[in-house]
Protein backbone atom coordinates (compact mmCIF):
# COMPACT_ATOMS: atom_id res chain seq x y z
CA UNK A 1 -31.70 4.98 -9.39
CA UNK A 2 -28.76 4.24 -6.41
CA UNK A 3 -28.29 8.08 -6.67
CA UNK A 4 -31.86 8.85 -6.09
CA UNK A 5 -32.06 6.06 -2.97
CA UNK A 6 -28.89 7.01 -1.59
CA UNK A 7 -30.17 10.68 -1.59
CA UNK A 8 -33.09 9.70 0.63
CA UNK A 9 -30.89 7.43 3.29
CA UNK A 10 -28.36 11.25 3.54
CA UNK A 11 -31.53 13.37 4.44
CA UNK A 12 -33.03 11.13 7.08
CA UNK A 13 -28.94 10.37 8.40
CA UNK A 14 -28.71 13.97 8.51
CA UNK A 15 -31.94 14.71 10.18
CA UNK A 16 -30.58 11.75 12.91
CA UNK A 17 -27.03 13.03 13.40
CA UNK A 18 -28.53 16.70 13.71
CA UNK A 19 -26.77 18.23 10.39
CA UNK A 20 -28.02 20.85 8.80
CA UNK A 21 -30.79 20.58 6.11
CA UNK A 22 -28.94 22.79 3.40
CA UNK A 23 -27.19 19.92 2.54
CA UNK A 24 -29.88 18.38 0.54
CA UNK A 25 -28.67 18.31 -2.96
CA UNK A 26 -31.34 20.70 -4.71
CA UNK A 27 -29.12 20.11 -8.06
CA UNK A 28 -30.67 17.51 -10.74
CA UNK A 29 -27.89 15.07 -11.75
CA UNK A 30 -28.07 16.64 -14.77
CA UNK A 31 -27.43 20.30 -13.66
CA UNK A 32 -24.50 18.90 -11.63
CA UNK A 33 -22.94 16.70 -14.78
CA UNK A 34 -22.86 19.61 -16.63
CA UNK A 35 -20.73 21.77 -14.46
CA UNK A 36 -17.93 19.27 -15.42
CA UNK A 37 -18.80 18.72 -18.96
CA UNK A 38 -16.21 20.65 -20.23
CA UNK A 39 -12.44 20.14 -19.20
CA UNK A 40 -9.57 22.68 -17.63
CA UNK A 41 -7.63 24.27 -19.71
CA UNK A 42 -4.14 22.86 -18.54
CA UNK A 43 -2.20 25.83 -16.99
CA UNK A 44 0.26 27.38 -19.41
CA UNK A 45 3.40 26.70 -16.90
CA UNK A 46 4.11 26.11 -12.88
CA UNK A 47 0.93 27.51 -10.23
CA UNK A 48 1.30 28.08 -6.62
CA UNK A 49 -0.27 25.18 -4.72
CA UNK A 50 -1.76 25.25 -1.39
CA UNK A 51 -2.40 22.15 0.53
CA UNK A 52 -4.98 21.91 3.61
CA UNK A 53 -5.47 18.54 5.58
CA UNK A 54 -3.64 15.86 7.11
CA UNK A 55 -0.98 12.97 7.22
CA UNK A 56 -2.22 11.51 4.37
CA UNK A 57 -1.19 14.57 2.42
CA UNK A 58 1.99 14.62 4.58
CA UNK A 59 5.05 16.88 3.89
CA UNK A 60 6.78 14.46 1.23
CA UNK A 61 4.35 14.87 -1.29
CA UNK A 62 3.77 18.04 -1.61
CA UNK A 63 7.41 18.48 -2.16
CA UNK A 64 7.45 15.72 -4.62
CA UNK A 65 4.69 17.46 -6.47
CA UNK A 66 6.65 20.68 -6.36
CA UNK A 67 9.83 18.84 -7.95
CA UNK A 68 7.47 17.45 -10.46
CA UNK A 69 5.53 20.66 -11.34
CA UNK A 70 8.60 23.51 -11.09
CA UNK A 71 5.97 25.27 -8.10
CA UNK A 72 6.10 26.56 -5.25
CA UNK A 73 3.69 25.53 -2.44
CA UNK A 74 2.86 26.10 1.64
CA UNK A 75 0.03 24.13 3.30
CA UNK A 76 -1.38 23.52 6.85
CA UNK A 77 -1.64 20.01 8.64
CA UNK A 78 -2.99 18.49 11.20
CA UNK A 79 -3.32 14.50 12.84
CA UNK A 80 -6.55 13.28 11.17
CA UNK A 81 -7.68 16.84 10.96
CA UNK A 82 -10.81 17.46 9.30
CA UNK A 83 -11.95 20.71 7.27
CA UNK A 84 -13.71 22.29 10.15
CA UNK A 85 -10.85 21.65 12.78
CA UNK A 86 -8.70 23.42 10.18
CA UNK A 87 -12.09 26.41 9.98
CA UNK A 88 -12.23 26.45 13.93
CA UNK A 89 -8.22 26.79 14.70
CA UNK A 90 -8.52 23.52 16.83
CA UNK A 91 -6.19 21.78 14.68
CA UNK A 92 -4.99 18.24 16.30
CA UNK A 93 -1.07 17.90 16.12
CA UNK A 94 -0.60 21.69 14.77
CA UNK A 95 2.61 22.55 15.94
CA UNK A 96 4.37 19.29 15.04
CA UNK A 97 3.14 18.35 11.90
CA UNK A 98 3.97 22.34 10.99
CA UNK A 99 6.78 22.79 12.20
CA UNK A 100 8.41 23.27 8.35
CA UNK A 101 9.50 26.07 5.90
CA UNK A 102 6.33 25.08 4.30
CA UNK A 103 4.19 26.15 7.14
CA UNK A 104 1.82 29.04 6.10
CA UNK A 105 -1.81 29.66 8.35
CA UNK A 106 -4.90 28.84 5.95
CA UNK A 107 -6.79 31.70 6.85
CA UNK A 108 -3.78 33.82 5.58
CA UNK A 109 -2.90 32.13 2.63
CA UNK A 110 -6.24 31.46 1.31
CA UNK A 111 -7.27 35.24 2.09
CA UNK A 112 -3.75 36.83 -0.08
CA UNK A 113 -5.55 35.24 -3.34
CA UNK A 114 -1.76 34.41 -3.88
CA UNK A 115 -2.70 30.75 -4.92
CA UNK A 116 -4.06 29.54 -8.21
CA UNK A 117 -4.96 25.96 -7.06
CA UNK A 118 -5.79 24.89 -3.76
CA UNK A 119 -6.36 21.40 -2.29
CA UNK A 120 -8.68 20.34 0.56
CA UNK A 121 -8.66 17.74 2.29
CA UNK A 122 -10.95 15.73 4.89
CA UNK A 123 -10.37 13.52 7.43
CA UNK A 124 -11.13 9.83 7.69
CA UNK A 125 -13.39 7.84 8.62
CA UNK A 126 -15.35 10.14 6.21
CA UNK A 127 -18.24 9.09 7.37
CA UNK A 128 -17.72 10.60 10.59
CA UNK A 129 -16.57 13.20 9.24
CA UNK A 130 -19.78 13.69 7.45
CA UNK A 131 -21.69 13.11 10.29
CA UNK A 132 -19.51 14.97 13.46
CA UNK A 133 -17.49 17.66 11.61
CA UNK A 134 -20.08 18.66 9.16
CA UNK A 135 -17.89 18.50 5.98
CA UNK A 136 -19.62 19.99 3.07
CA UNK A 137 -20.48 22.83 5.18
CA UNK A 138 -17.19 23.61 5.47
CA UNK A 139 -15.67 22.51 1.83
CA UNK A 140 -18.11 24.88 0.86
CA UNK A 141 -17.00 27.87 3.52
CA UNK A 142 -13.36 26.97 2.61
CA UNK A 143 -13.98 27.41 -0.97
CA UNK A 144 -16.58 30.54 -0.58
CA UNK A 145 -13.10 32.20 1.35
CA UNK A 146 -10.25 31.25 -1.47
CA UNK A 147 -12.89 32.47 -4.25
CA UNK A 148 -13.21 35.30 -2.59
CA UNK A 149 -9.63 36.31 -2.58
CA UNK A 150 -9.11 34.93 -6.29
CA UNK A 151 -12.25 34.05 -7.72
CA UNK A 152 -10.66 32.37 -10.43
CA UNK A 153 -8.76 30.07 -8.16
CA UNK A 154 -8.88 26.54 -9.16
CA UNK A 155 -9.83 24.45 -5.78
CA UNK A 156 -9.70 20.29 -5.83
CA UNK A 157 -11.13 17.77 -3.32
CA UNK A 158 -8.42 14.99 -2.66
CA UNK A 159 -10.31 11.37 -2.38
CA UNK A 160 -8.26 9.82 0.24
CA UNK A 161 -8.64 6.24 1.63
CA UNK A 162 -9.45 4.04 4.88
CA UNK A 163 -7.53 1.89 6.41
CA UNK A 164 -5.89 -1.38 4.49
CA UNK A 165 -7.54 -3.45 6.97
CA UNK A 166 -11.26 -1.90 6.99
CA UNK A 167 -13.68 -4.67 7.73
CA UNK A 168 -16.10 -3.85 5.11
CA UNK A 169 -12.64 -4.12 2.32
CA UNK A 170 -10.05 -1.72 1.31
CA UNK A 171 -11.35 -1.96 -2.15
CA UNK A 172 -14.32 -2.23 -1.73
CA UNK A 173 -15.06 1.12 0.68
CA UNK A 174 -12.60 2.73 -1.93
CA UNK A 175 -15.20 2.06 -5.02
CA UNK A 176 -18.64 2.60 -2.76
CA UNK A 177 -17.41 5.77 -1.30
CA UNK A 178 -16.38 7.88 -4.03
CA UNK A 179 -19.97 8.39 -5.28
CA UNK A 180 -22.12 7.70 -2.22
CA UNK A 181 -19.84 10.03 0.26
CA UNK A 182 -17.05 11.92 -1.22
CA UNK A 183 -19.08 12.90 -4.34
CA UNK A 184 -22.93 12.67 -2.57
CA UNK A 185 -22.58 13.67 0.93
CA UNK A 186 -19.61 16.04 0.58
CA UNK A 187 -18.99 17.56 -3.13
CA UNK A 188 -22.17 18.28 -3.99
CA UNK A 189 -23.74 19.96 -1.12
CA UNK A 190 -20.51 22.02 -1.27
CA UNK A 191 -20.53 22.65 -4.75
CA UNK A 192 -24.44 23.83 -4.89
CA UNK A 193 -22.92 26.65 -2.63
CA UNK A 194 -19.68 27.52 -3.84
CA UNK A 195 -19.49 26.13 -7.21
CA UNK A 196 -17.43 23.67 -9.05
CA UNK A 197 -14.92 21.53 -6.96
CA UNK A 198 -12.68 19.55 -8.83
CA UNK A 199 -11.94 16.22 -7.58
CA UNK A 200 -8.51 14.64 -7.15
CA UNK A 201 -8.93 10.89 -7.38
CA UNK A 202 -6.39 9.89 -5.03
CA UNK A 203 -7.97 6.58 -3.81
CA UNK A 204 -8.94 5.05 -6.90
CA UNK A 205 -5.68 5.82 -8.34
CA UNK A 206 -4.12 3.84 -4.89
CA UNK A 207 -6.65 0.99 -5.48
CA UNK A 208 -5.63 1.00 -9.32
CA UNK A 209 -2.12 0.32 -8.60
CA UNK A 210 -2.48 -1.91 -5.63
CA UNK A 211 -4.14 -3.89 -8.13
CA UNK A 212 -1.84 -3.91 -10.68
CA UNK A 213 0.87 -4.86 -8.61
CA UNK A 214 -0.70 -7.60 -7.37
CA UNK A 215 -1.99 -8.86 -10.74
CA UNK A 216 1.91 -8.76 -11.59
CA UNK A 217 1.60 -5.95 -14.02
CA UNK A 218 4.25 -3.69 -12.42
CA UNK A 219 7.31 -5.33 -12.08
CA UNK A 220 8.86 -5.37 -8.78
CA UNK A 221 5.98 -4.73 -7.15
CA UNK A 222 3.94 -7.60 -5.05
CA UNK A 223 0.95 -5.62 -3.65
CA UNK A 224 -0.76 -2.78 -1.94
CA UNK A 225 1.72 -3.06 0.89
CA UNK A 226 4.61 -2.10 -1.32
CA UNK A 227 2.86 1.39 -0.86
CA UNK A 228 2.19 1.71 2.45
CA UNK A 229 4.58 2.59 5.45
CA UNK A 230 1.34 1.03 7.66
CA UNK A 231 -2.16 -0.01 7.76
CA UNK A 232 -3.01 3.95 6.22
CA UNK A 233 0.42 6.14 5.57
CA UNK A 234 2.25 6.41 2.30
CA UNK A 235 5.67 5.35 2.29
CA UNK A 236 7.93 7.26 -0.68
CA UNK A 237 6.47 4.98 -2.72
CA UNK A 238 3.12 5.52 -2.39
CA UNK A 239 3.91 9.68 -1.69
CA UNK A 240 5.03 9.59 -5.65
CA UNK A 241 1.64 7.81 -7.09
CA UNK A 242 0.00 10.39 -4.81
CA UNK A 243 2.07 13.22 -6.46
CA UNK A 244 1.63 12.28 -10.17
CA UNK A 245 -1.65 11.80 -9.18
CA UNK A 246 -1.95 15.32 -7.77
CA UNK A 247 0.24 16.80 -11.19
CA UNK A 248 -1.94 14.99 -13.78
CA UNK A 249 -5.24 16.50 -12.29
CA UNK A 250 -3.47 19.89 -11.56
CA UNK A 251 -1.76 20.29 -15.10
CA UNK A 252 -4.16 18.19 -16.83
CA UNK A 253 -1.64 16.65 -18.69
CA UNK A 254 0.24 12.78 -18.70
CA UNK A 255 2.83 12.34 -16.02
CA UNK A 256 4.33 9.80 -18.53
CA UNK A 257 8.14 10.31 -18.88
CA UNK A 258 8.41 12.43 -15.52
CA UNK A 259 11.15 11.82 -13.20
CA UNK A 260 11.01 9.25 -10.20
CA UNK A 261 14.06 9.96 -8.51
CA UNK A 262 12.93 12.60 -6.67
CA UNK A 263 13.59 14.43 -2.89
CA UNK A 264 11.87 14.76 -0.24
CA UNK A 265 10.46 17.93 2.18
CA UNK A 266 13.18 17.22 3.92
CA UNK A 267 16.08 17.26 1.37
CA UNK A 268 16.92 13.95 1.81
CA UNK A 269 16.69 11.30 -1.60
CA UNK A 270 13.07 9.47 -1.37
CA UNK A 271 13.24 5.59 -2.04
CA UNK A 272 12.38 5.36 -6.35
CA UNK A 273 10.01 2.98 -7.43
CA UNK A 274 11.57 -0.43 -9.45
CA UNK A 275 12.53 1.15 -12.82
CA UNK A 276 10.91 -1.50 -14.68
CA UNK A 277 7.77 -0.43 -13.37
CA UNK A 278 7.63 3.49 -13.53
CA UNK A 279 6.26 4.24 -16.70
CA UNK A 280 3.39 1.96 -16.09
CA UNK A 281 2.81 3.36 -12.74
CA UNK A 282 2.63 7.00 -14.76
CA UNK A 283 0.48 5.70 -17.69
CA UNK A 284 -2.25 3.89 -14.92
CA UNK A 285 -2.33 7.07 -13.06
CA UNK A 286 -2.79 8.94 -16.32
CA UNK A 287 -5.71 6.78 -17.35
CA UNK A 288 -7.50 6.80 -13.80
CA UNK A 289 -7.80 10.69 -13.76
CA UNK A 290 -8.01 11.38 -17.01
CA UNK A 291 -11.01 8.75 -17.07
CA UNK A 292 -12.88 10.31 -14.72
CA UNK A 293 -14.94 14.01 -15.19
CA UNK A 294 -14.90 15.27 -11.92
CA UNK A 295 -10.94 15.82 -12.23
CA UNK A 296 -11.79 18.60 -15.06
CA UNK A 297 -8.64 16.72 -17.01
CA UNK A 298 -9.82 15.20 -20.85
CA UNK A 299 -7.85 12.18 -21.77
């Protein structure tokens, strides 16, 4: 019923903000439920990893994830760059934010096939991304490009998250926009052309643990702030929930029992969560992507 309203309000948004019509979900709910009936097969030992997007991907967790995972990994960044700044070369804050051994041009790595998982990214405020930077459209042509290079490459969608002090609520944009944007507005219309997109919960797994900590069930932690260096950025803190996250839907297996003293891009020691509360920090990140279908990981 909400899917079949919301679907309605997209079209007639689209038709006002001038996007194209091919973005009308022509998959039943059905159809689309069943391309992520059945899980991944967790990968038999480390993959390549490339990461496209922005600051809330940053340069510490993909190393993190690397330390976690035994991979290697390059990506491309941007300031709040969406997908198609990234597809057009007009990539805000290019040279700064790649300025790294990590560096490697998207077109280029994408287009070696060298990469059995890649992550995309897209910017926030998703809806204006939606709406000004056409983002399925180009999830879908970034996808359409790695598959063609390694059409068995394994491609996720990172959920990210608004800012702490959105006025319509941090949780509350956080557990509307997964299925009415990221999922509706941008997976789908992406997937219908390129096929399956995995998703990699990041935001619910942030709102998860912001509310644990506040209901007092991870020691030595008081709130959301504790994993935030501002009103959007990770701190190390909030770079390691965002790199178990990223391993458990990659490798499709627990991060329970992982390490959390860990470096980061830059070599230097990150800040480790409270002791007391890392295994519950790995076993609620766990449960959050392995509860949810879209991440292709069964629980």
């Amino acid at each position: 019923m909400k899917r079949r309203a919301f679907g309605l309000a997209a079209l007639a948004g689209a038709a006002a903000g001038g996007l194209a019509l091919w973005r009308r979900p022509r998959l039943s709910d059905a159809a689309f439920a069943a391309l992520y009936a059945a899980p991944l097969a967790p990968p038999a030992g480390p993959v390549d990893v490339y990461h496209l997007g922005h600051s809330l991907v940053g340069r510490d967790m993909p190393a993190m994830l690397a330390q976690l995972g035994g991979h290697r990994w390059h990506s491309q960044l941007g300031w709040g760059a969406s997908l198609r700044d990234h597809w057009q070369g007009e990539v805000p804050g290019h040279a700064e934010e790649n300025a790294t051994e990590a560096f490697r041009p998207a077109g280029e790595a994408l287009d070696s096939g060298a990469y059995p998982v890649v992550v995309l990214t897209e910017m926030v405020e998703l809806r204006d991304a939606i709406r000004w930077h056409d983002s399925a459209r180009h999830l879908a042509r970034w996808a359409a490009r790695a598959r063609a290079a390694r059409p068995e490459v394994r491609l996720y969608l990172y959920e990210t998250w608004h800012r702490l002090d959105d006025p319509e609520g941090w949780e509350a944009r956080i557990a509307a926009d997964l299925p009415a944007l990221w999922e509706a507005q941008v997976l789908r219309p992406a997937v219908e052309k390129a096929g399956p997109i995995h998703v990699i919960p990041g935001g619910q797994v942030m709102a998860a643990l912001a509310a644990a900590a506040e209901a007092g069930n991870l020691p030595g932690l008081a709130g959301r702030q504790d994993f935030f260096a501002d009103d959007i950025h990770f701190n190390d803190l909030g770079a390691y929930a965002m790199a178990l996250t990223h391993f458990a839907a990659i490798y499709g297996r627990s991060p329970e029992g992982l390490p959390h003293r860990l470096l980061r891009a830059d070599r230097t020691a990150a800040v480790p969560p409270p002791e007391e509360a890392v295994a519950k920090m790995q076993g609620l990140v766990w449960r959050v992507v392995a509860g949810y279908a879209l991440t292709g990981v069964k629980g």
